[in-house]
N, C-alpha and C. Protein backbone atom coordinates (compact mmCIF):
# COMPACT_ATOMS: atom_id res chain seq x y z
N UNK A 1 106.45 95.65 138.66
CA UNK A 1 105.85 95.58 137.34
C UNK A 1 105.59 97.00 136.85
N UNK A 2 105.48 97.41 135.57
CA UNK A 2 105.59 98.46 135.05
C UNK A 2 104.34 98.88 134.80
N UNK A 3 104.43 100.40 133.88
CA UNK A 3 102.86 100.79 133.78
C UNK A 3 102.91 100.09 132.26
N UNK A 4 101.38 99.77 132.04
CA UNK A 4 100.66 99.46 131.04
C UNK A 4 100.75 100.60 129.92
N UNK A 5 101.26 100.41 128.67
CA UNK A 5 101.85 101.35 127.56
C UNK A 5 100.74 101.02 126.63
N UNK A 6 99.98 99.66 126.34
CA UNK A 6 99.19 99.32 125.42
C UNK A 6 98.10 99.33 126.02
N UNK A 7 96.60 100.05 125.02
CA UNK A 7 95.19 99.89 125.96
C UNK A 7 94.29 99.32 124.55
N UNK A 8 93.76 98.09 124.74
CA UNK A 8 92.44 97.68 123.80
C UNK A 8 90.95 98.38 124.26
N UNK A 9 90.06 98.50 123.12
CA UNK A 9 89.12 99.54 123.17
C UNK A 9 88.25 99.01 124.26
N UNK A 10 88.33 99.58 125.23
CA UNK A 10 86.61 99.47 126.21
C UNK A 10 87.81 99.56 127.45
N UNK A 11 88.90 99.38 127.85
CA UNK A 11 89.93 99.49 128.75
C UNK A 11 89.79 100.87 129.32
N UNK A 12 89.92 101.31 130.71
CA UNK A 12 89.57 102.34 131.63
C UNK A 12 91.17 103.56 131.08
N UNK A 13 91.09 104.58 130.70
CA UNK A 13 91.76 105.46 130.64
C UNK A 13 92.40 105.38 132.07
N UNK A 14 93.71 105.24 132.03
CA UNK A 14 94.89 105.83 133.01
C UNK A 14 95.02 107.29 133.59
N UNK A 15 95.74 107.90 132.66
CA UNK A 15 95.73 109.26 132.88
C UNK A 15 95.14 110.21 131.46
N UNK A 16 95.00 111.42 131.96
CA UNK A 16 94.41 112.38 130.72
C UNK A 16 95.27 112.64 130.04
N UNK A 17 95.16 112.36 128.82
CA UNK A 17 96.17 113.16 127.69
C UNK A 17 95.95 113.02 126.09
N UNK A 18 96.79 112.59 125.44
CA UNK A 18 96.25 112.17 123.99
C UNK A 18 96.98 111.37 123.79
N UNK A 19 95.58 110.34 123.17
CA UNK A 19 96.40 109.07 122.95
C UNK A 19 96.08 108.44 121.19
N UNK A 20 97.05 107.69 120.78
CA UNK A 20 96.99 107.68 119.21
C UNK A 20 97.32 105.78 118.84
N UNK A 21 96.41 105.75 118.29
CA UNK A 21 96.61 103.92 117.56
C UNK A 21 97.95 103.56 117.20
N UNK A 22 98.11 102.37 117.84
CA UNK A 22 99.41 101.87 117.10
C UNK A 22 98.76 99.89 116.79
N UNK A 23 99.66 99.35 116.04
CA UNK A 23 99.44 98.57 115.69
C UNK A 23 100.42 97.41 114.57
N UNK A 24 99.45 96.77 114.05
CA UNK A 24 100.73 96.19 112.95
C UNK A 24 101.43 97.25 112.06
N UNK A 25 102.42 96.06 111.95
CA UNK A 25 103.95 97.15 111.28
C UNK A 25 103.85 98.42 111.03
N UNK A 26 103.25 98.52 112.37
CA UNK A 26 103.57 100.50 112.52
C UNK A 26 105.33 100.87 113.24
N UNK A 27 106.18 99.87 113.26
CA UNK A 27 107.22 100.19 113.86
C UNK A 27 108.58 100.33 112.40
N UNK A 28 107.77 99.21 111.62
CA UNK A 28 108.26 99.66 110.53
C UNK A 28 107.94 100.32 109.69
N UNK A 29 106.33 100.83 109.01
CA UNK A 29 105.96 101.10 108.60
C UNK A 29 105.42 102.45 108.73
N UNK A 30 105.06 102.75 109.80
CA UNK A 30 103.87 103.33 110.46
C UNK A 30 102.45 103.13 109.63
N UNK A 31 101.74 103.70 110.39
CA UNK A 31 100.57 103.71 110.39
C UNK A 31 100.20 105.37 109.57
N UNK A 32 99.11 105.27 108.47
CA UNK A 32 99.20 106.62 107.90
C UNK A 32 98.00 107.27 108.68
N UNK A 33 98.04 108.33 108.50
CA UNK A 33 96.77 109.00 109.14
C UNK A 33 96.42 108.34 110.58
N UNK A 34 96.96 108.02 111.68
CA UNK A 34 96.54 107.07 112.85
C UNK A 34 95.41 108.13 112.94
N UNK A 35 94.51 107.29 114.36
CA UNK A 35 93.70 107.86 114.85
C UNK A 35 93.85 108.33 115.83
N UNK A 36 93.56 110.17 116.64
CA UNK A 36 93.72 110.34 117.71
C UNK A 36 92.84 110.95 118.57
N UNK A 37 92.69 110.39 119.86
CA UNK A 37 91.69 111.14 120.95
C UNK A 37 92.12 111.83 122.03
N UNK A 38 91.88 112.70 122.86
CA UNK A 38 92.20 113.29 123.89
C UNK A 38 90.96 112.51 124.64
N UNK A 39 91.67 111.92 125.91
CA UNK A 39 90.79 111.58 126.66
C UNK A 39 91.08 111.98 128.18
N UNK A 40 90.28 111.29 128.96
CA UNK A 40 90.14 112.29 130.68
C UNK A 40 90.21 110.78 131.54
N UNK A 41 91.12 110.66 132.30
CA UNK A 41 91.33 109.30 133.06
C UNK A 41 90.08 109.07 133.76
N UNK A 42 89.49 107.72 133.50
CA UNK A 42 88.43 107.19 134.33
C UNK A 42 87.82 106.79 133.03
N UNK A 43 87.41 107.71 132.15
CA UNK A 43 86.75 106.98 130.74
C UNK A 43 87.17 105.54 129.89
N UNK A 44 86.56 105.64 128.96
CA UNK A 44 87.02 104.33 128.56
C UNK A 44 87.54 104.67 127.14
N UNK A 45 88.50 104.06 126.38
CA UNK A 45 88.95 104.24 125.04
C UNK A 45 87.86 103.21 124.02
N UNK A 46 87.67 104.25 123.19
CA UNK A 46 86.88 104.01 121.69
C UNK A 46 87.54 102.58 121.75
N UNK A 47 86.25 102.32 120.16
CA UNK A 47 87.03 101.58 119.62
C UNK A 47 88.23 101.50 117.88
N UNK A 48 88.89 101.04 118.43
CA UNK A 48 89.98 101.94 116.75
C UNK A 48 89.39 101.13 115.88
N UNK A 49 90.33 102.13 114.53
CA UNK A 49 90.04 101.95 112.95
C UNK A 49 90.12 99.85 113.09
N UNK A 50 90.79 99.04 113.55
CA UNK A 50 90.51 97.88 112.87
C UNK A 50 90.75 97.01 114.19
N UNK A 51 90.82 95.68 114.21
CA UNK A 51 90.92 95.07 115.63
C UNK A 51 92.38 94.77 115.48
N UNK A 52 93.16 94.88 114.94
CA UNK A 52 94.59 94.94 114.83
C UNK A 52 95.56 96.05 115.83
N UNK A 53 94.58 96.79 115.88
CA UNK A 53 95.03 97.99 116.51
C UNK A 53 95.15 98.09 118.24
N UNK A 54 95.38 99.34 118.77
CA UNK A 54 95.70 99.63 119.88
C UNK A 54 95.89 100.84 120.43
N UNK A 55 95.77 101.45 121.74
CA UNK A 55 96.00 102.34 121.96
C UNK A 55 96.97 102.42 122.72
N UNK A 56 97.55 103.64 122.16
CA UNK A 56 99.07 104.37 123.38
C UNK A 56 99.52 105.62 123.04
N UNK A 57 99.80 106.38 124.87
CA UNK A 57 100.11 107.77 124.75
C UNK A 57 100.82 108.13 123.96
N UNK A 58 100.19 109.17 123.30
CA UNK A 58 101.56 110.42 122.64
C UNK A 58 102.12 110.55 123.28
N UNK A 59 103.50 110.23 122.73
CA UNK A 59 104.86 111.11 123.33
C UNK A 59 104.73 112.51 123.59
N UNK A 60 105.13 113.28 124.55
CA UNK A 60 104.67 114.67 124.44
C UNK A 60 106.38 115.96 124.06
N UNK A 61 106.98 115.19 123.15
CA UNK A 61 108.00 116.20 122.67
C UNK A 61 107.30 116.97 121.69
């Protein structure tokens, strides 16, 4: 089984890095202004702009 790509708010941070909301038709659309945090593995992720939402790592290109 693979790693977990999607995190809902109160979910234990994985690893440290920055991570940014995704959500509805952000694949078509995107999302304007997302929201983003740098966080430190062991913490827990906020909660985002709406309950639609979600968290997942920045790509780091």
């Amino acid at each position: 089984m693979g790693e977990r790509t999607e995190f809902n708010p109160g979910d234990e941070v994985p690893n440290d890095g920055v991570y940014i909301e995704t959500g509805e038709n952000d694949h078509i659309m995107g999302i304007e202004k997302p929201k983003q945090v740098e966080l430190k593995a062991g913490s827990s992720f906020p909660e985002t702009t709406n309950h639609n939402r979600k968290w997942t790592r920045k790509s780091q290109h």
